[in-house]
Protein backbone atom coordinates (compact mmCIF):
# COMPACT_ATOMS: atom_id res chain seq x y z
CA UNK A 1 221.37 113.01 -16.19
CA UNK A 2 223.67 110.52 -18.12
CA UNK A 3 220.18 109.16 -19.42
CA UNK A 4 219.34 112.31 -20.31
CA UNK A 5 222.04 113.19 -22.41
CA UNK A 6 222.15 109.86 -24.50
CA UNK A 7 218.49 110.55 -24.77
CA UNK A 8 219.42 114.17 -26.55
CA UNK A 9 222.69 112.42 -28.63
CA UNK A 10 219.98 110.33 -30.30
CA UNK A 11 217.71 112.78 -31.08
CA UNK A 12 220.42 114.83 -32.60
CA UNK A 13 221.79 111.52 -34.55
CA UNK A 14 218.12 110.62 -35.75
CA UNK A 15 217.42 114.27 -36.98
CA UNK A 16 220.44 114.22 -38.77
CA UNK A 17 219.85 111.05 -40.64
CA UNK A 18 216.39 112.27 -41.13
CA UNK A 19 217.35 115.07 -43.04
CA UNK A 20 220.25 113.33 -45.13
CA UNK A 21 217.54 110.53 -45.91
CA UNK A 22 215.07 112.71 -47.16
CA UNK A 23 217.01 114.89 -49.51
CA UNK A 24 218.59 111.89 -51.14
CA UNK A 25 214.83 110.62 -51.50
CA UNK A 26 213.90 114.07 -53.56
CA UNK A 27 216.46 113.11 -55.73
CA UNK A 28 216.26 109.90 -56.45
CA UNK A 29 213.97 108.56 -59.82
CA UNK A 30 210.85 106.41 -58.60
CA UNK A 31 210.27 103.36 -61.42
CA UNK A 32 207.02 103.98 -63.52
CA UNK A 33 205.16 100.79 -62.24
CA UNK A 34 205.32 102.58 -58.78
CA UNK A 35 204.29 105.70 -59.89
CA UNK A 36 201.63 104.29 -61.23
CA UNK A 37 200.60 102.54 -58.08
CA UNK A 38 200.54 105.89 -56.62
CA UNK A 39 197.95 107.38 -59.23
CA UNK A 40 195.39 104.32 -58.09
CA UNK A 41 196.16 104.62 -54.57
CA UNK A 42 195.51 108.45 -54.78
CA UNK A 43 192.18 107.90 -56.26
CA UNK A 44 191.20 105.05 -53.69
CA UNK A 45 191.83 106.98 -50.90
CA UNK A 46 189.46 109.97 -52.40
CA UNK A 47 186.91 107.40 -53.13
CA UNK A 48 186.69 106.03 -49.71
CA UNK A 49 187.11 109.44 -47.51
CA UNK A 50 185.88 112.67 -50.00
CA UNK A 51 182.29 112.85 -49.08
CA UNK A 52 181.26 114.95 -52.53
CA UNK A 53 183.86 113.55 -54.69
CA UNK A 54 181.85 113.68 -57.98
CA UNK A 55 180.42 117.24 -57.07
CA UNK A 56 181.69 119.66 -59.60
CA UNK A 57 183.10 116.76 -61.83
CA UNK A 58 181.59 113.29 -63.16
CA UNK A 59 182.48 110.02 -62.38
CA UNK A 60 183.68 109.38 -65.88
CA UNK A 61 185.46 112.24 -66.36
CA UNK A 62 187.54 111.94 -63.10
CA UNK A 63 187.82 108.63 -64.21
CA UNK A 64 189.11 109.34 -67.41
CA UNK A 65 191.81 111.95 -66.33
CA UNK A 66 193.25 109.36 -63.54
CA UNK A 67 193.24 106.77 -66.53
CA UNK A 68 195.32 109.29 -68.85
CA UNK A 69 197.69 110.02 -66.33
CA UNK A 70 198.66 106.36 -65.68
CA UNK A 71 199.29 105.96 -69.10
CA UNK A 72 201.36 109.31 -69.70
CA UNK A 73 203.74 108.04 -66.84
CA UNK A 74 206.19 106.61 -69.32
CA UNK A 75 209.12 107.30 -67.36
CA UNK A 76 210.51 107.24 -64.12
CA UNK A 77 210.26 110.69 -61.78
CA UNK A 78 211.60 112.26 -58.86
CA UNK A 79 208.60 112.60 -56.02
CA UNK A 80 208.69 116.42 -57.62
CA UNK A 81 208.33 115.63 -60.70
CA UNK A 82 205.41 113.19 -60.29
CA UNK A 83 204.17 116.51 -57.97
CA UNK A 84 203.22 118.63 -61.34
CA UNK A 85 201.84 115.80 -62.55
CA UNK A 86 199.53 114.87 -60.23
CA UNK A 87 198.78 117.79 -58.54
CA UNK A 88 196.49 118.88 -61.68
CA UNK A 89 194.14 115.72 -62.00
CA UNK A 90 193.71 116.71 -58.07
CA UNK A 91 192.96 120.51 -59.23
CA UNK A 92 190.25 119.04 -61.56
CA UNK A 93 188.10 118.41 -58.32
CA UNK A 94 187.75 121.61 -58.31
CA UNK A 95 187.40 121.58 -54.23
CA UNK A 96 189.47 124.54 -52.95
CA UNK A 97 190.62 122.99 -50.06
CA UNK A 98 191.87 119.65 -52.24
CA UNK A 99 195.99 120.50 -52.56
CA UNK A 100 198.45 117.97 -53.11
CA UNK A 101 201.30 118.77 -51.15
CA UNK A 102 205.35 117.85 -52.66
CA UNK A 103 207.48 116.72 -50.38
CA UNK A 104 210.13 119.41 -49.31
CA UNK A 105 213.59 119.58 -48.87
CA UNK A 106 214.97 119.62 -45.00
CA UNK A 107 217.45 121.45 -43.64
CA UNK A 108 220.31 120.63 -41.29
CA UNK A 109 220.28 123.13 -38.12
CA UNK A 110 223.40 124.61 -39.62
CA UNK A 111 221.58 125.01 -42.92
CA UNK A 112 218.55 126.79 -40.76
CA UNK A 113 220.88 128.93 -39.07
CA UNK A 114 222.64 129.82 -42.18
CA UNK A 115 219.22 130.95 -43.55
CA UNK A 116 217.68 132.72 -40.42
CA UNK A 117 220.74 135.05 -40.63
CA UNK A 118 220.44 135.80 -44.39
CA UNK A 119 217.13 138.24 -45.56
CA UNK A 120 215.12 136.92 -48.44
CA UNK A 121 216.07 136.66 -51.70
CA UNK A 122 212.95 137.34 -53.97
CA UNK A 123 210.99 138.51 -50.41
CA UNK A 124 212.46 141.45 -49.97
CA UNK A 125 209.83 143.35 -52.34
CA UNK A 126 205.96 143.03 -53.37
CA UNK A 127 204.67 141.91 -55.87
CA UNK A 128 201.22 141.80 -57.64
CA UNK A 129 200.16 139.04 -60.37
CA UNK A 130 198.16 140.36 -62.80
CA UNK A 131 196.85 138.17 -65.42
CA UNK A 132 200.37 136.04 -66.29
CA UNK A 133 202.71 139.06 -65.69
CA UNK A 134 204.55 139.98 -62.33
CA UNK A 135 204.91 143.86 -60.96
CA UNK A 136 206.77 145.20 -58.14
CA UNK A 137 204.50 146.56 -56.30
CA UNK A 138 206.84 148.23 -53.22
CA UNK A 139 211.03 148.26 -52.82
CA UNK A 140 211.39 149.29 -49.40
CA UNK A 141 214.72 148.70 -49.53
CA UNK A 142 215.55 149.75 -53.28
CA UNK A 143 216.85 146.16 -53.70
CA UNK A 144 218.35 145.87 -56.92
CA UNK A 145 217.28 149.66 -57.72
CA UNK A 146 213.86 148.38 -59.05
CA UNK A 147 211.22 151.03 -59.13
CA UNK A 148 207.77 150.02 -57.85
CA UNK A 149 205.81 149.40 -61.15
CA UNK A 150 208.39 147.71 -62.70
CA UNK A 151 207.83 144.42 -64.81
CA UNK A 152 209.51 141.18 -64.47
CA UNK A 153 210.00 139.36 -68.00
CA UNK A 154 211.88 136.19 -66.78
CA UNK A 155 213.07 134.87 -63.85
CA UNK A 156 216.98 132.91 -64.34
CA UNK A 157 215.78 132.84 -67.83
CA UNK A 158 212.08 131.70 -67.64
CA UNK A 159 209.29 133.74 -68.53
CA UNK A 160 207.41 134.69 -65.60
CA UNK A 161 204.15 134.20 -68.11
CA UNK A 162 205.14 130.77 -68.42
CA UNK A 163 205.67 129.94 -64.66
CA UNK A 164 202.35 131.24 -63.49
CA UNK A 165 200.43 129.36 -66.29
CA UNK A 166 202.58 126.55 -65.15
CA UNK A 167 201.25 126.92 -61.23
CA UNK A 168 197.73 127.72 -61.92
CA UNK A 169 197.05 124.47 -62.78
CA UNK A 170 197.85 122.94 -59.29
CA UNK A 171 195.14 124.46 -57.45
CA UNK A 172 191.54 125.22 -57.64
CA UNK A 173 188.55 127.08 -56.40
CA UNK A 174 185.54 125.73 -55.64
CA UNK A 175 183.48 124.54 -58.49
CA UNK A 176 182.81 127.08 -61.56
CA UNK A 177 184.05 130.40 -59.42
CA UNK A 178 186.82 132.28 -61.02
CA UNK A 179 187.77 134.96 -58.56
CA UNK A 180 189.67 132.92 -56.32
CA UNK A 181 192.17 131.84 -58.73
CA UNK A 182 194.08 135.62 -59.36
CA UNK A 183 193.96 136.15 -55.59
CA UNK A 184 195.74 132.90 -54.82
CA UNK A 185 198.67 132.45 -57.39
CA UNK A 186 199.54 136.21 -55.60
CA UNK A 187 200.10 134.33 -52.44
CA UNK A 188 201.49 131.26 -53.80
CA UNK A 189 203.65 132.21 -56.65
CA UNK A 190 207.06 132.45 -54.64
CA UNK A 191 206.10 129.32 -52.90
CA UNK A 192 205.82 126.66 -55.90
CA UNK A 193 208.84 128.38 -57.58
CA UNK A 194 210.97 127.53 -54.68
CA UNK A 195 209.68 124.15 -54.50
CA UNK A 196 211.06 124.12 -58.26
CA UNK A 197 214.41 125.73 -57.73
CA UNK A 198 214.94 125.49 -54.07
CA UNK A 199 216.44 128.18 -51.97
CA UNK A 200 218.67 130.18 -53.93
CA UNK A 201 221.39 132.66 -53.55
CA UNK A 202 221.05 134.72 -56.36
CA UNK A 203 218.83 135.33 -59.28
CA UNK A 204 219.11 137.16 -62.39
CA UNK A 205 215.65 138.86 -63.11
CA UNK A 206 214.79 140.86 -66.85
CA UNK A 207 212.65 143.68 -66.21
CA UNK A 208 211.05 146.35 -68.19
CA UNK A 209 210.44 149.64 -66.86
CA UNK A 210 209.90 152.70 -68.68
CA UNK A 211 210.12 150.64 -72.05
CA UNK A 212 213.73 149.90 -71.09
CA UNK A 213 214.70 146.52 -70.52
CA UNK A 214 217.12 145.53 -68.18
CA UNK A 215 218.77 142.24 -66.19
CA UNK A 216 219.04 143.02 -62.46
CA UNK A 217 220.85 140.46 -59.97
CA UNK A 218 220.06 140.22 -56.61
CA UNK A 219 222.13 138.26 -54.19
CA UNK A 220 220.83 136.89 -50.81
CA UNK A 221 222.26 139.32 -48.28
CA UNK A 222 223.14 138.92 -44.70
CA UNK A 223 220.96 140.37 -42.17
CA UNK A 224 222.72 143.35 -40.01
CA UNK A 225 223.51 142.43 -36.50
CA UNK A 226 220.93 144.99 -34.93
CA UNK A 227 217.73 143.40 -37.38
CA UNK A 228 219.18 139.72 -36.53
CA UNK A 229 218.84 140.68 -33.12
CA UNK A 230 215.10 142.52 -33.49
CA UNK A 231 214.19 139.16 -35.06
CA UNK A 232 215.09 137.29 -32.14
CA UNK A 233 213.66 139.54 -29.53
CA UNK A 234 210.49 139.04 -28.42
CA UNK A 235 208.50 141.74 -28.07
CA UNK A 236 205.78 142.33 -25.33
CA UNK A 237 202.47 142.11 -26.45
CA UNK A 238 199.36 144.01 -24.43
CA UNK A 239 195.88 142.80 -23.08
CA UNK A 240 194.66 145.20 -26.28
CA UNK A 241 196.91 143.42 -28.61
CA UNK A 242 196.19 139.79 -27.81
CA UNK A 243 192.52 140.43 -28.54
CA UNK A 244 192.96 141.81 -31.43
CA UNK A 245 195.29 138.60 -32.50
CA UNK A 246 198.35 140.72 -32.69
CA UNK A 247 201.08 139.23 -34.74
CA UNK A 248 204.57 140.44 -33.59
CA UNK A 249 206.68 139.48 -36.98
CA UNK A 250 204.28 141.54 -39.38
CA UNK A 251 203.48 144.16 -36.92
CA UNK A 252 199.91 143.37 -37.80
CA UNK A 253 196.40 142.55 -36.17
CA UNK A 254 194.06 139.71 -37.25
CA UNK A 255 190.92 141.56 -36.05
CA UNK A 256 190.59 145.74 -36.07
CA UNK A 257 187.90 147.83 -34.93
CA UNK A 258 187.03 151.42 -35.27
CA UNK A 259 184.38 153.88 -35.71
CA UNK A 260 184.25 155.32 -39.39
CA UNK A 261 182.46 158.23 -38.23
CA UNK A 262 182.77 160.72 -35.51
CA UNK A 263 179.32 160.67 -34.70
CA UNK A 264 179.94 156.72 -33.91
CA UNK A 265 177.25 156.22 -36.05
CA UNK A 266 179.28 153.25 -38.53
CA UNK A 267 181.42 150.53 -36.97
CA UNK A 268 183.58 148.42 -38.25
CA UNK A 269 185.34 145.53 -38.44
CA UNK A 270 188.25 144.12 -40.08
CA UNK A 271 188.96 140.05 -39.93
CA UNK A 272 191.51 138.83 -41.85
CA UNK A 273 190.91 135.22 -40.97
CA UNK A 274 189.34 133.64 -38.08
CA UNK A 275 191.80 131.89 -35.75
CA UNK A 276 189.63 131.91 -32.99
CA UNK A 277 192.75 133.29 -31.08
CA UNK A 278 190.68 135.29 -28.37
CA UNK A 279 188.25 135.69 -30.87
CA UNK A 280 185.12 135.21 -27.86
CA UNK A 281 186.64 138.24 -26.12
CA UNK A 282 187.54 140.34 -29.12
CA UNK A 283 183.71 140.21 -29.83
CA UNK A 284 182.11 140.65 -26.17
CA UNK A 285 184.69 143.86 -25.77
CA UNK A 286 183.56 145.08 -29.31
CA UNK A 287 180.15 144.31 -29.67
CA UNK A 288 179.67 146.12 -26.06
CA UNK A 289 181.37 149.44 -27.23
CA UNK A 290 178.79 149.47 -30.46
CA UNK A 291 175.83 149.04 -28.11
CA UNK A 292 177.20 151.50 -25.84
CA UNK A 293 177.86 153.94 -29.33
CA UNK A 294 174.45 153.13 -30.35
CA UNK A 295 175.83 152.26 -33.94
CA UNK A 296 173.23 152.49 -37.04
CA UNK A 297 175.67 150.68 -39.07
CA UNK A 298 178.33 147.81 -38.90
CA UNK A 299 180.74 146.59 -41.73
CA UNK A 300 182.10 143.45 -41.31
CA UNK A 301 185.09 143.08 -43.76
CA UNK A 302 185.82 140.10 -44.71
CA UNK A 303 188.13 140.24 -47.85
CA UNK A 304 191.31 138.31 -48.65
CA UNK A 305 189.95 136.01 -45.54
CA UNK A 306 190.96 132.46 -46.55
CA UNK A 307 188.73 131.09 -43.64
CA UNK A 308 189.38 129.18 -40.23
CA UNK A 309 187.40 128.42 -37.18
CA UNK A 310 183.85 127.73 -37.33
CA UNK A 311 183.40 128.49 -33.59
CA UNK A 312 184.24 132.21 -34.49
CA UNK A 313 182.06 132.58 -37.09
CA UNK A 314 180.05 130.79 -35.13
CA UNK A 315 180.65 133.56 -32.21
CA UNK A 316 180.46 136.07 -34.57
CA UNK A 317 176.90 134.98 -36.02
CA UNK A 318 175.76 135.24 -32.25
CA UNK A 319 176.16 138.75 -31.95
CA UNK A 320 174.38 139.84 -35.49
CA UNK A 321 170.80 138.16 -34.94
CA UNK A 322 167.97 138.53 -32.51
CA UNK A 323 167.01 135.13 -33.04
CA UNK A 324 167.59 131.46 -32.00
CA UNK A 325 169.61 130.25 -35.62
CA UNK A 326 171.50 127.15 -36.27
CA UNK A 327 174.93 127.94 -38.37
CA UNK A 328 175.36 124.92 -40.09
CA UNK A 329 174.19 121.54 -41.21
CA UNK A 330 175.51 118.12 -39.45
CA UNK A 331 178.50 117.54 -41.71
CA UNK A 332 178.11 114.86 -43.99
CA UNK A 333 180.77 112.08 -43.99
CA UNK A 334 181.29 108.93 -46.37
CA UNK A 335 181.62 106.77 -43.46
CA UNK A 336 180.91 105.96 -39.74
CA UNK A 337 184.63 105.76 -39.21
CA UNK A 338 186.07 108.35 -41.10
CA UNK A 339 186.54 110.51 -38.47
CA UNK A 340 188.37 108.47 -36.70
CA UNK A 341 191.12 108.80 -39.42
CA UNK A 342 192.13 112.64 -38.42
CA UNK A 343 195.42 113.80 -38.16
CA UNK A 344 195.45 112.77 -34.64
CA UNK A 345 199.80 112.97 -34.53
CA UNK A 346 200.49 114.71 -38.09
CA UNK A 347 202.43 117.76 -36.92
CA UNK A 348 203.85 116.49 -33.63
CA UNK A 349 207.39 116.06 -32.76
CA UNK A 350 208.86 112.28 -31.74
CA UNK A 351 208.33 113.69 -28.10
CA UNK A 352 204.98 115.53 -28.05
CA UNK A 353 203.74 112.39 -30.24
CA UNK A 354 204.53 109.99 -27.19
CA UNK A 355 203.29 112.36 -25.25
CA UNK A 356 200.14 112.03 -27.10
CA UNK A 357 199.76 108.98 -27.50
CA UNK A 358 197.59 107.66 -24.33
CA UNK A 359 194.83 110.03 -25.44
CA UNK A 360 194.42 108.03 -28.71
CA UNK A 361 192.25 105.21 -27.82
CA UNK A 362 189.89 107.78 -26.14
CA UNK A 363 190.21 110.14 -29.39
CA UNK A 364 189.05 106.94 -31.52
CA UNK A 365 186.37 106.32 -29.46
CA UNK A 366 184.88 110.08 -29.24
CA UNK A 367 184.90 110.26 -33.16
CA UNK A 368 183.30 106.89 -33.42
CA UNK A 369 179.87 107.49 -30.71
CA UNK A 370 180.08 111.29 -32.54
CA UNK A 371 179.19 109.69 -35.84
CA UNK A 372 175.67 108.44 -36.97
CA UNK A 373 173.37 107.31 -39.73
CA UNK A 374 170.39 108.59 -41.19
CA UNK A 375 168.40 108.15 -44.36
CA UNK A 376 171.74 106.15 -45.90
CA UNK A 377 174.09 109.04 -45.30
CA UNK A 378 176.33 109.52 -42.07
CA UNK A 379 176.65 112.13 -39.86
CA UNK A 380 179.37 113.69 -37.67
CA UNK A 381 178.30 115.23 -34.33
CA UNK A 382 179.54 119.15 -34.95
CA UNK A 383 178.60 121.38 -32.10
CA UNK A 384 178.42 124.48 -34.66
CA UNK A 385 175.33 122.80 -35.84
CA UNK A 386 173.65 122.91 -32.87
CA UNK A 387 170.92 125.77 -32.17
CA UNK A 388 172.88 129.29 -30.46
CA UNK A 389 171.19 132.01 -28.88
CA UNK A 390 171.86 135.51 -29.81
CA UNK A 391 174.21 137.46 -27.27
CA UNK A 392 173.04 140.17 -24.97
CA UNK A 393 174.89 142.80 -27.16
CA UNK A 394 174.15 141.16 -30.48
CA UNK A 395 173.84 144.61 -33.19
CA UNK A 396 170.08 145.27 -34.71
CA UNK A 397 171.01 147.72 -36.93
CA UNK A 398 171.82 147.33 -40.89
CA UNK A 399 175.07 145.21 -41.60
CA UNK A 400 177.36 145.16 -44.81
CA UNK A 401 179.56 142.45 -44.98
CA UNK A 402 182.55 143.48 -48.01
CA UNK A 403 184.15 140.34 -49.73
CA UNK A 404 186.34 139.50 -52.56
CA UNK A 405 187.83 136.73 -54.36
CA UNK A 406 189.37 135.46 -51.35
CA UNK A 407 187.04 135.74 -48.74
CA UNK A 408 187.40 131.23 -48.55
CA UNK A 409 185.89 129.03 -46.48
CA UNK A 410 184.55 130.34 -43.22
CA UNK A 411 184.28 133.59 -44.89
CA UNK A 412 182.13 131.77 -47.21
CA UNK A 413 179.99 130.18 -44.72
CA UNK A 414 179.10 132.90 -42.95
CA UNK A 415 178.45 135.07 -46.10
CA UNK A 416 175.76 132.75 -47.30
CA UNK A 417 174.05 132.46 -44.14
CA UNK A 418 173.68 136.11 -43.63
CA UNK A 419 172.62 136.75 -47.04
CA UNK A 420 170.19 133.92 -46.75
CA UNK A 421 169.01 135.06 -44.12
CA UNK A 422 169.11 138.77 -45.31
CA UNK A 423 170.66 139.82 -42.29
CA UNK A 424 173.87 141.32 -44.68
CA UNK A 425 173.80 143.74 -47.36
CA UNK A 426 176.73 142.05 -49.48
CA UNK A 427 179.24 144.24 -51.09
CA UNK A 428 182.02 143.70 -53.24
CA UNK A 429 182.67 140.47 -55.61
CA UNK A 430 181.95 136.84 -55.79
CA UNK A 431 183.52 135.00 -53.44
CA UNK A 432 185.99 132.07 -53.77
CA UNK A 433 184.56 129.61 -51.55
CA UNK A 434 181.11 128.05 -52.40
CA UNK A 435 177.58 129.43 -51.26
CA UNK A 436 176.66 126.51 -50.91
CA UNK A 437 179.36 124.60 -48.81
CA UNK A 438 182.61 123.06 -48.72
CA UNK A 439 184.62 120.14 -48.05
CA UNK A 440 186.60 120.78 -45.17
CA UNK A 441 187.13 120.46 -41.48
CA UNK A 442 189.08 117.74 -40.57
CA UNK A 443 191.71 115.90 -42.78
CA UNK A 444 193.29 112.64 -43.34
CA UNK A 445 196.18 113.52 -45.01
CA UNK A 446 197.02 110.34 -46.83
CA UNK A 447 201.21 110.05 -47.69
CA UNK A 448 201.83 108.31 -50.86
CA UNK A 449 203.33 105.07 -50.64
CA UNK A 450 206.25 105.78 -53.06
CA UNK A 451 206.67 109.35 -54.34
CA UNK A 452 205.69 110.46 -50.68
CA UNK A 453 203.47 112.82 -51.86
CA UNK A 454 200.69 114.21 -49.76
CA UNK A 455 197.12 114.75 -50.14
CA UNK A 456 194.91 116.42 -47.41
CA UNK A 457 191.55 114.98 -47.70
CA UNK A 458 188.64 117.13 -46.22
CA UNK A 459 186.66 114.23 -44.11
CA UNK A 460 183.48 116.52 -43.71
CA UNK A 461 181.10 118.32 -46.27
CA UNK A 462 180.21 121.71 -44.10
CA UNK A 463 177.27 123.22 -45.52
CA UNK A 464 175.42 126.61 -44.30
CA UNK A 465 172.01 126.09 -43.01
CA UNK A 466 170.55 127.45 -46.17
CA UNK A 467 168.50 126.52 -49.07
CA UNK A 468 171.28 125.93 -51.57
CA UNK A 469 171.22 127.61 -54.60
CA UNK A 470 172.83 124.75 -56.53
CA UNK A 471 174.49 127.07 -58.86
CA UNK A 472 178.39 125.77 -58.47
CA UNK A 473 179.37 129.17 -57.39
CA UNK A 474 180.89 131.30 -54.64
CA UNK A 475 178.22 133.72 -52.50
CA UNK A 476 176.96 136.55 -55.33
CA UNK A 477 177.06 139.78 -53.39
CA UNK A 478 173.94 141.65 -52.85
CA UNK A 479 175.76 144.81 -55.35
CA UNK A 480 178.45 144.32 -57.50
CA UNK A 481 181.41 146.42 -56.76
CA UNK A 482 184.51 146.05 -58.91
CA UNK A 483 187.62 145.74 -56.76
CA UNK A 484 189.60 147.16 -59.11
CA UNK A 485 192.22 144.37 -59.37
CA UNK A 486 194.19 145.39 -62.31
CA UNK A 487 195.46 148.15 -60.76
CA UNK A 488 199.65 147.76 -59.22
CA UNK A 489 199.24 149.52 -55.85
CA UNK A 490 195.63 149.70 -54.90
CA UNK A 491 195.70 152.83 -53.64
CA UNK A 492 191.38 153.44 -53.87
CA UNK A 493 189.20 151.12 -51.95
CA UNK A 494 186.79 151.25 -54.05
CA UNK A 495 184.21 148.84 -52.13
CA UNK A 496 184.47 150.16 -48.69
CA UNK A 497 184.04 153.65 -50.59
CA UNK A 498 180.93 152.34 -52.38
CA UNK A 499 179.64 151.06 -49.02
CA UNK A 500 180.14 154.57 -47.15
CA UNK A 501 178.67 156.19 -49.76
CA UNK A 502 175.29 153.96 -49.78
CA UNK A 503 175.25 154.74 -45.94
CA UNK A 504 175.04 158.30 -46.35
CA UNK A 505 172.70 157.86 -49.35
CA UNK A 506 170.46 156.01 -46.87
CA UNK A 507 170.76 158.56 -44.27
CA UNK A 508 170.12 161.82 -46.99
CA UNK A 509 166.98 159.86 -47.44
CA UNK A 510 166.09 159.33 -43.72
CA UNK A 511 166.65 163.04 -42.55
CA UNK A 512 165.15 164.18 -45.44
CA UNK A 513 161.79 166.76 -44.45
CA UNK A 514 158.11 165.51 -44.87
């Protein structure tokens, strides 16, 4: 017991000193010869693990913008300073999952506590991005009095138009596609300005609304006893609900099913991303109740889907063919080693990590005999590019898959290879991940000697088991169907309402007399 307790003194001391460390480190000004270090190292490390590197950039021109930003380091930075510098060369990639990450500020447990019993500051509304301006989108709790529609000008005195130029510029989509970009800065915005200013207190906003222009401030409020206590309470969560990857805090599921028609004639499904969270039994239960419906139609909606697990898709793919298919092509890899440089302990605690730790060897051994060579290029071993049968429920009847913008990643993948396959009537608009693969999978997320900046490198290029269109673009849909972005509160669908109405076309033509 008295070993026990030391044990937990020590923790508490070296958490503590963690946290005191690392906040004076986000303040402190790193010399310009060591910044500069960092901009080489950064590059190295992309050299030796990105496996397309040079894919939607040249050599010299990546060159050329590491070069320039050496020599516009004239003066030392904090690590977040040197963040908004760097972070753009890395955008240049233009590889949607390449994000350099700023290191954050930590909080004491008294600090955490302070802020688990306050409600958002800026959160507390919704807001949509449109173009470089900011609208509230819904007040559920009239914070500030601020009508839904309303404009914000400036933020503590910055133009919002000048912050979200300022933020677009540290991330990317893949190669030439464009949708991705509006779509993301909406999820992101909030995220990079608190990274600027920290966690504030209050705010003074200008808004216009109704050509009137006014300053609102909003001041972090304390949560009310009963909602503090909701928060903590943990609610309990059915069979029904865990399939469906029910998530308690938004009161939301991952993956929805329904009939659109009462004839049970149209099913379909909603994923939102694919976690792979009971995803296997989400699909059996589903894809059982559309056989047993006899279903003519099935749309699989897949917008604002930023990706995951390529076992689900995998899964999923299994259940929408008749045929024998391989998902996937053996990732490609710049190395025979480089998987063995995963995040093997990134994200563990001191205790899980020792924990952990006797698995290593055998981790480094599994990712070495998983790797090969062939024809000068190496291989990683990925059991999603292996040949799948087709379930015993799998749907034969005509499939729309709906996208957007943000269908990323996975979404992608399994977009291209149903379209390639023309298994999929696509609907909606370009995607933001590539047709024709990404780089992705694992990472090595390589820390920065001296600004302690991270970078997330994708070890494996993951490409559908297409003939790629080599076009530097996200998966064109089938038909065209414009999301209507622009507008504040999306109240139309206006894709899954083009869809519905091609169905019935189709079917007016069917039952049509001779």
């Amino acid at each position: 017991m008295k070993k026990m307790i030391s044990f937990l003194i020590m923790m508490l001391l070296f958490s503590c000193q963690s946290v005191r460390k690392n906040n004076l480190f986000l303040e402190k000004k790193i010399p310009v010869a060591d910044l500069r270090k960092d901009v080489d190292y950064t590059y190295k490390k992309l050299q030796r693990f990105h496996p397309e590197l040079y894919w939607y950039i040249t050599k010299e021109q990546l060159d050329h913008k590491f070069d320039s930003l050496k020599t516009s380091v004239q003066e030392p930075m904090t690590p977040n300073q040197f963040y908004f510098k760097l972070a753009p060369v890395i955008a240049s990639i233009n590889e949607g999952h390449l994000r350099l990450r700023s290191v954050g500020k930590k909080h004491s447990k008294k600090e955490q506590k302070d802020l688990k019993s306050k409600k958002p500051l800026l959160a507390q509304m919704d807001y949509k991005i449109i173009g470089d301006r900011i609208f509230v989108k819904e007040n559920k709790e009239n914070v500030g009095q601020i009508k839904p529609g309303t404009e914000i000008l400036s933020i503590n005195e910055t133009n919002v138009s000048d912050l979200i130029n300022k933020y677009r510029k540290l991330y990317s989509s893949d190669g030439e596609n464009k949708t991705f970009q509006k779509y993301f800065i909406n999820l992101t915005f909030f995220n990079y300005y608190t990274l600027e200013n920290g966690y504030l207190d209050s705010v003074k906003l200008k808004t216009l609304c109704d050509n009137v222009i006014n300053e609102v401030h909003l001041k972090r409020q304390k949560k009310e006893t009963k909602e503090a206590e909701d928060k903590k309470a943990k609610p309990k969560v059915t069979v029904d609900q865990k399939l469906q990857d029910y998530d308690a805090v938004s009161k939301s599921y991952n993956r929805s099913f329904k009939f659109m028609k009462s004839d049970s004639s149209v099913a379909y499904i909603k994923i939102k991303s694919f976690s792979a969270t009971y995803a296997r039994k989400f699909y059996d239960r589903t894809f059982r109740k559309i056989k047993k419906a006899n279903s003519d139609y099935l749309i699989i909606d897949i917008r604002d889907n930023l990706g995951g697990s390529l076992s689900e898709i995998n899964t999923l793919y299994s259940y929408l063919t008749d045929k024998k298919f391989t998902l996937i092509k053996s990732p490609e890899m710049t190395s025979k080693t480089s998987g063995m440089h995963q995040n093997y302990f990134r994200g563990h605690s001191l205790l899980s990590g020792i924990l952990s730790a006797p698995g290593y060897p055998f981790f480094l051994a599994g990712s070495y005999l998983l790797s090969s060579k062939k024809n000068e290029k190496y291989y990683f071993r990925e059991f999603n590019a292996r040949s799948t049968k087709p379930k015993e429920n799998a749907f034969t009847g005509k499939i729309y898959v709906l996208v957007n913008g943000a269908s990323f990643s996975a979404s992608s993948i399994i977009s291209a290879k149903l379209k390639y396959d023309k298994r999929a009537v696509i609907v909606g608009e370009e995607t933001g991940g590539a047709n024709d693969g990404t780089v992705a999978g694992v990472n090595n997320t390589v820390i920065l000697p001296n600004s302690h900046l991270s970078l997330p490198i994708g070890l494996f290029l993951i490409r559908p088991n297409i003939e790629f269109a080599g076009q530097k673009k996200g998966v064109i849909p089938n038909f065209y169907v414009d999301p209507n972005f622009d507008d504040i509160f999306g109240n139309e669908d206006a894709i899954l309402s083009w869809t519905l109405e091609d169905i019935d076309f189709r079917n007016s033509i069917t039952n049509k007399p001779n």
